[in-house]
N, C-alpha and C. Protein backbone atom coordinates (compact mmCIF):
# COMPACT_ATOMS: atom_id res chain seq x y z
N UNK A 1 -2.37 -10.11 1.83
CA UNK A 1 -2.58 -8.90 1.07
C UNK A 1 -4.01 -8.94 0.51
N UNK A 2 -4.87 -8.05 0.59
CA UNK A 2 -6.08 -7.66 0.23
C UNK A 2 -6.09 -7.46 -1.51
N UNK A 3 -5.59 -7.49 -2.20
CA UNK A 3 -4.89 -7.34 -3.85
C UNK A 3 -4.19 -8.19 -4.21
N UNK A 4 -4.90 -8.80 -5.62
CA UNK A 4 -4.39 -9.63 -6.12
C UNK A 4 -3.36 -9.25 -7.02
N UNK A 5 -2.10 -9.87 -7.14
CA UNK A 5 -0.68 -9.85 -7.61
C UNK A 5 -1.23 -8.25 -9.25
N UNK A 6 -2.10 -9.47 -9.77
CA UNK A 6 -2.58 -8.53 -11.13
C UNK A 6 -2.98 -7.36 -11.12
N UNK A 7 -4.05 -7.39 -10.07
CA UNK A 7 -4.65 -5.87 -9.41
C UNK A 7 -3.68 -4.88 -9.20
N UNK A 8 -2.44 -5.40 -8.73
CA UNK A 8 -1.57 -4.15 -8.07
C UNK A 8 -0.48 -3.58 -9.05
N UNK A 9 -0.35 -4.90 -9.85
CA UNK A 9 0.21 -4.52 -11.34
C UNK A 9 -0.47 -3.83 -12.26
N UNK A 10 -2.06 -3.61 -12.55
CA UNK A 10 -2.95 -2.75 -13.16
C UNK A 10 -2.89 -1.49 -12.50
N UNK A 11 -2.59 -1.79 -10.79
CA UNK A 11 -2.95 0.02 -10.59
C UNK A 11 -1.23 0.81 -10.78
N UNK A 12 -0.51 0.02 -10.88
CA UNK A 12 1.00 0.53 -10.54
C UNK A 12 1.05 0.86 -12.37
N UNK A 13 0.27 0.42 -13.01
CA UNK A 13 0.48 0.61 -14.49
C UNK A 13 -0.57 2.01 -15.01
N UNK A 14 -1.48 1.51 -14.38
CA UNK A 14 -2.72 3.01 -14.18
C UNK A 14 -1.87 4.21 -13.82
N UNK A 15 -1.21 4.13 -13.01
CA UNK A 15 -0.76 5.43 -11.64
C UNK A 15 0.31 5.89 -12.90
N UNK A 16 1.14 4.71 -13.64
CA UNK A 16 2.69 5.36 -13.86
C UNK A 16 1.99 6.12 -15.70
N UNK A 17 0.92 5.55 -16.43
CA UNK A 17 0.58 6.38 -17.44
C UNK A 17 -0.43 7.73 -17.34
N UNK A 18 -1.34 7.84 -15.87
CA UNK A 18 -2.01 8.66 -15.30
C UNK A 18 -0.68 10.01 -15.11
N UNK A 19 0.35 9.10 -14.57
CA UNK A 19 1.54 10.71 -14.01
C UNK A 19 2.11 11.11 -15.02
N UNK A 20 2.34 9.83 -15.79
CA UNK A 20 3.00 10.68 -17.42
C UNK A 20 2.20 11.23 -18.25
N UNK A 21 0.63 10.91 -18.43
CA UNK A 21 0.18 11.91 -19.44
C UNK A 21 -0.22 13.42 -18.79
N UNK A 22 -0.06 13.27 -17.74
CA UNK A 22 -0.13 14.65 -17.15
C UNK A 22 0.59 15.58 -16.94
N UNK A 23 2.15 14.78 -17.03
CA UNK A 23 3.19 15.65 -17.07
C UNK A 23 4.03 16.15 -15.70
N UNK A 24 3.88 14.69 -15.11
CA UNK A 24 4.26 14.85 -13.35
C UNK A 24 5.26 13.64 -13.22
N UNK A 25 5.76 12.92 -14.53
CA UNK A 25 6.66 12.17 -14.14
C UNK A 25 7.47 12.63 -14.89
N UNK A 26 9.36 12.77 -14.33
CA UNK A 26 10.21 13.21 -15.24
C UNK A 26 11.18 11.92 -14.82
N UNK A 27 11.64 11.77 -16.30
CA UNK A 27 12.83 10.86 -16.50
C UNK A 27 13.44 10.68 -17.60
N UNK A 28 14.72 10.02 -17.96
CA UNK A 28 15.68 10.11 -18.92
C UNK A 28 15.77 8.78 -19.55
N UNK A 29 15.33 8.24 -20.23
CA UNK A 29 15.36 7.07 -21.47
C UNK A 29 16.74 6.92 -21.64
N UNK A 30 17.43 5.73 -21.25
CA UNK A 30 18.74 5.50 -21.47
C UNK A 30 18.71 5.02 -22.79
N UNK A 31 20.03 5.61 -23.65
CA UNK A 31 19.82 5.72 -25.00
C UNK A 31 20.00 3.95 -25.34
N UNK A 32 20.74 2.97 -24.54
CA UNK A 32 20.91 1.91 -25.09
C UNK A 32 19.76 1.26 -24.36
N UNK A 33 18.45 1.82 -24.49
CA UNK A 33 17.44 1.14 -23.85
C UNK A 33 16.46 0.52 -24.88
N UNK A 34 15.84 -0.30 -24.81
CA UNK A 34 14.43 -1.09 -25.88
C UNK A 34 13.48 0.45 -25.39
N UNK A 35 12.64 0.56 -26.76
CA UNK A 35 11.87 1.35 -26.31
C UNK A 35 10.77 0.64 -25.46
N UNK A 36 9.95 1.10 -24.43
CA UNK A 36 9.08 0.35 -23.64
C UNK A 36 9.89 -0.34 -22.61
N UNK A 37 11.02 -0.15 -22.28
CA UNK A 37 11.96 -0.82 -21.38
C UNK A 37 11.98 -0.14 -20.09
N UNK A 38 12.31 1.06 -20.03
CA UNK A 38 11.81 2.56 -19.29
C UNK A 38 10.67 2.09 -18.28
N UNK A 39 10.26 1.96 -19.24
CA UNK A 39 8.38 2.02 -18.89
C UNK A 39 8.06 0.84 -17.46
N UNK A 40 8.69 -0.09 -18.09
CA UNK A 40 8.51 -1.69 -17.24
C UNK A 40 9.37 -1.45 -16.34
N UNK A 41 10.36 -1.00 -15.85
CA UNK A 41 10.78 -0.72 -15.14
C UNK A 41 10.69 0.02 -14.08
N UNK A 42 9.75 1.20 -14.85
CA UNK A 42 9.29 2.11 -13.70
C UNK A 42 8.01 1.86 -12.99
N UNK A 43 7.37 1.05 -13.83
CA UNK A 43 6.03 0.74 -13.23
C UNK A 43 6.69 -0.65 -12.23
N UNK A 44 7.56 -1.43 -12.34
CA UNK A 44 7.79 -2.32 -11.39
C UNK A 44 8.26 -1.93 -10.07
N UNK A 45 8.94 -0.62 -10.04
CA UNK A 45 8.66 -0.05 -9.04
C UNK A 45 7.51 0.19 -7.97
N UNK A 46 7.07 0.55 -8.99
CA UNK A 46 5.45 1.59 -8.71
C UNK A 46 4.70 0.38 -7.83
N UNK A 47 5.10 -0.70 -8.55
CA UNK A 47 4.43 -1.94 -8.42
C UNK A 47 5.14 -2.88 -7.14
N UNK A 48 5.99 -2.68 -6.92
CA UNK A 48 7.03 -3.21 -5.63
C UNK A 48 6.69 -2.20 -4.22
N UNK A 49 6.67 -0.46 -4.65
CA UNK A 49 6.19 0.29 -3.42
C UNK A 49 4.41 -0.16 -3.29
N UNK A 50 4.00 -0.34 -3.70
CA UNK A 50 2.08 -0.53 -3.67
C UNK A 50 2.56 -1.53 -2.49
N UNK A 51 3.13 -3.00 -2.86
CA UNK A 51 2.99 -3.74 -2.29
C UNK A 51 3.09 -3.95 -1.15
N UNK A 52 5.02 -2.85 -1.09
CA UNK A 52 5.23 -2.96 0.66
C UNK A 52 4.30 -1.91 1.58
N UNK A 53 3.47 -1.53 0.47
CA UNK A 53 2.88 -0.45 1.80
C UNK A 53 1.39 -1.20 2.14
N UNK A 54 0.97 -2.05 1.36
CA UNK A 54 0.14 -2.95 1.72
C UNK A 54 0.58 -4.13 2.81
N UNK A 55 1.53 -4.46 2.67
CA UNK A 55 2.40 -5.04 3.67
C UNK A 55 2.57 -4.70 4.90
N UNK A 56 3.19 -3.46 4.75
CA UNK A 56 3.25 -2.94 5.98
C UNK A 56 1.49 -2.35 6.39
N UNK A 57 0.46 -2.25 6.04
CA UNK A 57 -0.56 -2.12 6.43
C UNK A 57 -1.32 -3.37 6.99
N UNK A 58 -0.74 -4.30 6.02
CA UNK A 58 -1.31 -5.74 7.02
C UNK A 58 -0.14 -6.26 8.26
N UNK A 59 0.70 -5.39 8.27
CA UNK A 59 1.33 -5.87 9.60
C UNK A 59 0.81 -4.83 10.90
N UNK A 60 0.26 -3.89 10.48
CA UNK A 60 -0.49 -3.00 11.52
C UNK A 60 -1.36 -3.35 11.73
N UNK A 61 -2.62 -4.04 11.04
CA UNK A 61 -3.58 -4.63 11.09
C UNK A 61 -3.20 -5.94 12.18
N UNK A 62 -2.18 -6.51 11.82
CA UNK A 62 -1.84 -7.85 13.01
C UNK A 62 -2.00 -7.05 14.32
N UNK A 63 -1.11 -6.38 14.44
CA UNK A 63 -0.87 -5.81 15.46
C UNK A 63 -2.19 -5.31 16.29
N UNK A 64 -3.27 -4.76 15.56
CA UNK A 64 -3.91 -4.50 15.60
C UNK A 64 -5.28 -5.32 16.63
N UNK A 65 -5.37 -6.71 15.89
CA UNK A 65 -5.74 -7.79 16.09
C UNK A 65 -5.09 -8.19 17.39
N UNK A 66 -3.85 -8.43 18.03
CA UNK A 66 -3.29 -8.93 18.74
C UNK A 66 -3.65 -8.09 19.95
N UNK A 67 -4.15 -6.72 20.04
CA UNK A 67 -4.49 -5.44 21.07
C UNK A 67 -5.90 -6.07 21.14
N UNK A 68 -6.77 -6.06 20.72
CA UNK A 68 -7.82 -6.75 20.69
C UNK A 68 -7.81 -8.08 20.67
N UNK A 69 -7.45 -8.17 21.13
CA UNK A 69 -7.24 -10.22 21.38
C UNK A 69 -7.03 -10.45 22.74
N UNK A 70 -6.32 -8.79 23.17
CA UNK A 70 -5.97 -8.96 24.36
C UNK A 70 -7.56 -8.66 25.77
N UNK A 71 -8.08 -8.25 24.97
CA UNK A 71 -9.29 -7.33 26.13
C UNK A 71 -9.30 -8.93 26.55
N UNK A 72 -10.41 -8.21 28.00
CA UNK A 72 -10.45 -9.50 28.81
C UNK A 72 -12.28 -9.89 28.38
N UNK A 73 -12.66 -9.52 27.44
CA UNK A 73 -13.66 -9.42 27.07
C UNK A 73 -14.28 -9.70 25.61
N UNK A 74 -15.02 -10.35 25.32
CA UNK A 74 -15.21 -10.64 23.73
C UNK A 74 -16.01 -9.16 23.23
N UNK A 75 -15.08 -8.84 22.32
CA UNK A 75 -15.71 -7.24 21.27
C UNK A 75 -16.33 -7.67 20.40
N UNK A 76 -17.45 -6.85 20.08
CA UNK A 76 -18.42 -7.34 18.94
C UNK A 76 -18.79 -7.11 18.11
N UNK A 77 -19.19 -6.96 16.54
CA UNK A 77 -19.97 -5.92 15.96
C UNK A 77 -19.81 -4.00 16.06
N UNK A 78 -20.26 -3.55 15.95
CA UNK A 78 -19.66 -2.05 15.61
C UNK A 78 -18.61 -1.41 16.56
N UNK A 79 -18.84 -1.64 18.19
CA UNK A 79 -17.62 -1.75 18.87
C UNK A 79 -16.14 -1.93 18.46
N UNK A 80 -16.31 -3.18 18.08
CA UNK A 80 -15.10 -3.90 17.86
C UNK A 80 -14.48 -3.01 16.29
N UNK A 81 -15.64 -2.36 15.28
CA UNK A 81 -15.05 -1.58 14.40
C UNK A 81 -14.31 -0.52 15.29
N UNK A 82 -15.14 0.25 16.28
CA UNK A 82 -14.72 1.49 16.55
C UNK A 82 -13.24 1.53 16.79
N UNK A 83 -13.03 0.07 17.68
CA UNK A 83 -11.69 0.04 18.55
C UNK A 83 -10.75 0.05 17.49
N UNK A 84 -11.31 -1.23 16.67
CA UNK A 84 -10.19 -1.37 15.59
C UNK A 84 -9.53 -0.11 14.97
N UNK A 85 -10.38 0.64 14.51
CA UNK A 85 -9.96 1.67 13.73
C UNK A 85 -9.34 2.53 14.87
N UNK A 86 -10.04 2.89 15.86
CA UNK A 86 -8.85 4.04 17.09
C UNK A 86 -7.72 3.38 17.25
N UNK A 87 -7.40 2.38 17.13
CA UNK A 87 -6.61 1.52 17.54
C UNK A 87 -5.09 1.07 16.34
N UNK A 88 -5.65 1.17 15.18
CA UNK A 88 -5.01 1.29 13.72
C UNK A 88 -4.46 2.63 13.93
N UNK A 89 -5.18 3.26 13.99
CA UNK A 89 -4.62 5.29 14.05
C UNK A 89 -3.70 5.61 14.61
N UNK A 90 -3.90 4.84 16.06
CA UNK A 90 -2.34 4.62 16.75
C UNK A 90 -1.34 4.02 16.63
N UNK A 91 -1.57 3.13 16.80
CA UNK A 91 -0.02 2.11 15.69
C UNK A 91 0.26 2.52 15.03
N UNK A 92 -0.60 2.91 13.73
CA UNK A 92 0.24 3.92 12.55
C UNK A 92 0.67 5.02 12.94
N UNK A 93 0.61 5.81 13.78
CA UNK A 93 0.82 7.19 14.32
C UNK A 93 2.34 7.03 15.00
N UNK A 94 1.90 6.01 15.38
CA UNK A 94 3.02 5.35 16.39
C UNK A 94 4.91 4.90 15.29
N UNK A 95 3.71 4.28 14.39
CA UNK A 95 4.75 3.89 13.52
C UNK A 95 5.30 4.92 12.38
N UNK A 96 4.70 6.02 12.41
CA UNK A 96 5.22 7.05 11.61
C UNK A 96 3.95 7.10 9.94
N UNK A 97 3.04 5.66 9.73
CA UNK A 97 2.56 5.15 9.12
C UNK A 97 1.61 6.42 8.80
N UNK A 98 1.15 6.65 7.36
CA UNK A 98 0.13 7.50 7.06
C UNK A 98 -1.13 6.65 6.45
N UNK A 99 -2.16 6.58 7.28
CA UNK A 99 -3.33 6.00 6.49
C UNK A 99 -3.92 6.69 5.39
């Protein structure tokens, strides 16, 4: 993963007070809840989806790697960007994946 554990917990904590002070997150505070209990909960979410979609982006990236591993030819320098990325677009396309 390209993000460190903390990083993804800062942005999943960014994202979940960014949607609530704006007025785009709705939810119901269970009355036998700690106040701030809500909160950690929903951002651990927030914080569990970041991850698998980074996940699943570094498993396209393998994949990725492994198509290019295959040429019968060593790729180099901006080439080897171009492919990569036409090459990501498809797999994800493939995989339903939205970059």
């Amino acid at each position: 993963m390209r993000l460190s554990e903390d990083k993804v917990r800062r942005i999943a904590e960014r994202l979940h007070d960014e949607l609530e002070k704006r007025g785009l997150l709705a939810y119901k505070e269970r009355t036998s809840s700690r106040r701030g209990e809500g909160r950690a909960s929903r951002v651990k979410h927030l914080y569990t989806y970041i991850v698998e979609d980074l996940r699943r982006e570094d498993e396209i990236d393998a994949e990725v790697e492994q198509i290019l591993a295959s040429y019968s030819r060593d790729i180099k320098g901006t080439e080897r960007d171009i492919l990569f990325r036409k090459h990501k677009e498809d797999v994800a396309r493939k995989k339903g994946y939205v970059l």
